[in-house]
Protein backbone atom coordinates (compact mmCIF):
# COMPACT_ATOMS: atom_id res chain seq x y z
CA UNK A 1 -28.42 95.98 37.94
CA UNK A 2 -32.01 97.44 36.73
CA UNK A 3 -32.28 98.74 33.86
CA UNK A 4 -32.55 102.26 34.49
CA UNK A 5 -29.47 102.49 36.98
CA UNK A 6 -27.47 101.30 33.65
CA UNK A 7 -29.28 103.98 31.25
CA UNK A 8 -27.93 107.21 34.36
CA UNK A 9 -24.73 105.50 34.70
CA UNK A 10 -24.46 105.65 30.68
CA UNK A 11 -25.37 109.24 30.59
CA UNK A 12 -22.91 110.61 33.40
CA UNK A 13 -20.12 108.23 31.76
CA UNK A 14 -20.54 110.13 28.37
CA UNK A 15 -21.42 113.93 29.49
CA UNK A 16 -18.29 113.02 31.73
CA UNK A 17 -16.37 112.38 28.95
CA UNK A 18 -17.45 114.96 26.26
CA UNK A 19 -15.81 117.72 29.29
CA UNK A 20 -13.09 115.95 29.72
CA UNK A 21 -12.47 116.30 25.64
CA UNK A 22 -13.85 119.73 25.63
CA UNK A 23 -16.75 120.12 23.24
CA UNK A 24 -15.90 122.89 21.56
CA UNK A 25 -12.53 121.40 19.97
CA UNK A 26 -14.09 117.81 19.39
CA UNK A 27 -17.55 119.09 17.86
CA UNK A 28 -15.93 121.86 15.48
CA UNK A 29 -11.99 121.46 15.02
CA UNK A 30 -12.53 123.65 12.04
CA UNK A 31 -13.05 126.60 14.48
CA UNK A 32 -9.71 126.77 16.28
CA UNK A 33 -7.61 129.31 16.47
CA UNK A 34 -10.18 132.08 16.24
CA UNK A 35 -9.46 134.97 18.47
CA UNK A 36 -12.91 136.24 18.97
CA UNK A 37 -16.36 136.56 18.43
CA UNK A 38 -20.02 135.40 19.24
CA UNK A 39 -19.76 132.36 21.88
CA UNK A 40 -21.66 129.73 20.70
CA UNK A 41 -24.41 128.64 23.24
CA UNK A 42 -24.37 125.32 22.29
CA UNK A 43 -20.89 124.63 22.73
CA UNK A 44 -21.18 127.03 26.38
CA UNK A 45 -24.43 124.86 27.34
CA UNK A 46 -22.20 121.36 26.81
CA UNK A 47 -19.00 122.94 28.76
CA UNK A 48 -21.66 123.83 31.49
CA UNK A 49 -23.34 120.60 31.65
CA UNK A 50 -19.55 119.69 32.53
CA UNK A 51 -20.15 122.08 35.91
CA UNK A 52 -23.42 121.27 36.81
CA UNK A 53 -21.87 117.51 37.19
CA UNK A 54 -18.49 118.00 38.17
CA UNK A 55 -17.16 121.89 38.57
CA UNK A 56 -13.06 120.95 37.63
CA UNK A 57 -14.26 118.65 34.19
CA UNK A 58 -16.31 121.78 33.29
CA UNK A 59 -13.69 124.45 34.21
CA UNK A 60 -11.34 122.77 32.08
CA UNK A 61 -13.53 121.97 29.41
CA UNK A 62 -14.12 125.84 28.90
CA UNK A 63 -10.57 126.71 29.83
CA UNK A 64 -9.45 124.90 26.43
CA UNK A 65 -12.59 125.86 24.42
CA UNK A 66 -11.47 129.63 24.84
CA UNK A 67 -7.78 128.90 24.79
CA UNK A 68 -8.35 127.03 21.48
CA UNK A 69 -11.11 129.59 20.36
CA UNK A 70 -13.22 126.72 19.46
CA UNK A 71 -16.14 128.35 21.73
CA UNK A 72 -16.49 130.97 19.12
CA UNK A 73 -19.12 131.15 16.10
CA UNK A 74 -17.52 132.23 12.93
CA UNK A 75 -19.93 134.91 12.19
CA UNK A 76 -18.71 135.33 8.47
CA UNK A 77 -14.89 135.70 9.08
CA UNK A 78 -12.60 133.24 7.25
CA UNK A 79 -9.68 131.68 8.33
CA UNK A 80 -7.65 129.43 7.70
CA UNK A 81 -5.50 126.50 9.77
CA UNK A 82 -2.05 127.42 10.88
CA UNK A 83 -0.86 123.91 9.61
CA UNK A 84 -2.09 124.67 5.62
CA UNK A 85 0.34 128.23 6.31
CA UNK A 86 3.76 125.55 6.23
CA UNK A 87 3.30 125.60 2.48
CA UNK A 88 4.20 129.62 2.66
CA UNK A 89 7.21 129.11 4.82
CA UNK A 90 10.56 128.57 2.60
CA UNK A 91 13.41 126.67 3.57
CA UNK A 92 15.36 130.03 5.51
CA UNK A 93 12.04 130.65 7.53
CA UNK A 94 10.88 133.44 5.61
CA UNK A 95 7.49 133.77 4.75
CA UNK A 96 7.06 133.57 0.69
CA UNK A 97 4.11 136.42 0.08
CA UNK A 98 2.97 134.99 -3.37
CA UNK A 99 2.79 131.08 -1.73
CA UNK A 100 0.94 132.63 0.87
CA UNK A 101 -1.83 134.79 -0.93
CA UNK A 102 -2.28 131.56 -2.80
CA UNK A 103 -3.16 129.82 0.11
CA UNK A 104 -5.31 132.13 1.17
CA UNK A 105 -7.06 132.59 -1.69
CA UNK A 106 -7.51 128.86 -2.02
CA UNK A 107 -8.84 128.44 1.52
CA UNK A 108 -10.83 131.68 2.18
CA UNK A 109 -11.67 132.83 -1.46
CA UNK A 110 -10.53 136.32 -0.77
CA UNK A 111 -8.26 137.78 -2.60
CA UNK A 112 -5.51 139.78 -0.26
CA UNK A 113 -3.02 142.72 -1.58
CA UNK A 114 -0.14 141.17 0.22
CA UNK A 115 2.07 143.25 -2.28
CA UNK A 116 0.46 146.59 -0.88
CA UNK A 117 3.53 149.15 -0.18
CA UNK A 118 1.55 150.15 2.82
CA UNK A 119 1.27 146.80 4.36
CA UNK A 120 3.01 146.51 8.17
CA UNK A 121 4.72 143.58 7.89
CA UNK A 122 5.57 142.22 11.93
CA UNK A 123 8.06 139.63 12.49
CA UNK A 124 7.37 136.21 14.91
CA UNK A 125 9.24 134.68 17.09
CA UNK A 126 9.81 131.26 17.50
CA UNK A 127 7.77 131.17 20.97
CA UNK A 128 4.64 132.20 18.65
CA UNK A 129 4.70 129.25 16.13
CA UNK A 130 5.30 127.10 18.98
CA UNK A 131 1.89 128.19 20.33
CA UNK A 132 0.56 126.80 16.76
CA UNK A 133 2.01 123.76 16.81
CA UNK A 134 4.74 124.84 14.49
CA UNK A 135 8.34 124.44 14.22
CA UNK A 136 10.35 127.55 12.79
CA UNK A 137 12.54 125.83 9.83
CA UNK A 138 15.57 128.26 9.69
């Protein structure tokens, strides 16, 4: 096999495989779970290389980039990963306020008024932590 045929083969085997991965959540696993914001072109531009080779690799490859929110730039917004929140969960499955402005504090630097009498406190469900890849402890 020339030369050349093995350097295109070796290109379309790896841009194959990055959308099969979905770039977004291999490149920057730091920016999952984000909700919103800026997409980041670079991460769009290697999802669409996925189309302009193969439409279903690509499709998916963006389908979990937004699901995961890894798409998105974090344009100055902290936040932090829904496995470092376990810490704040006691043993009945109730969320320990002091544990968890400590963890926030420690990940984020921002200091929170969790204890704020007009703070809406909403209660999850079990479906929820699920979707986080946590187990409710209760």
């Amino acid at each position: 096999m020339r030369l050349s045929s093995r350097v295109i083969g070796g290109v379309l085997l790896a841009s194959l495989f990055s959308q099969l991965t979905a770039c977004g959540s291999i490149f920057f696993p730091d920016r999952r779970g984000q909700i919103e914001g800026r997409i980041d072109p670079l991460v769009a531009g290697l999802n669409a290389v996925g189309i302009l080779f193969y439409v279903i690799p690509g499709l998916i490859a963006f389908g979990i980039d937004f699901a995961t929110g890894a798409i998105y730039l974090p344009n100055d917004q902290y936040s932090v990963a829904p496995e470092q929140l376990q810490d704040a969960i006691g043993a009945d499955g109730q969320v320990d306020p002091l544990k968890l402005k400590a963890i926030i504090l420690r990940e984020t630097g921002q200091q929170l008024p969790l204890d704020d009498p007009r703070l809406i406190q909403h209660s999850g469900s079990s479906a929820q932590l699920a979707a986080y890849g946590l187990r409710p402890e209760a």
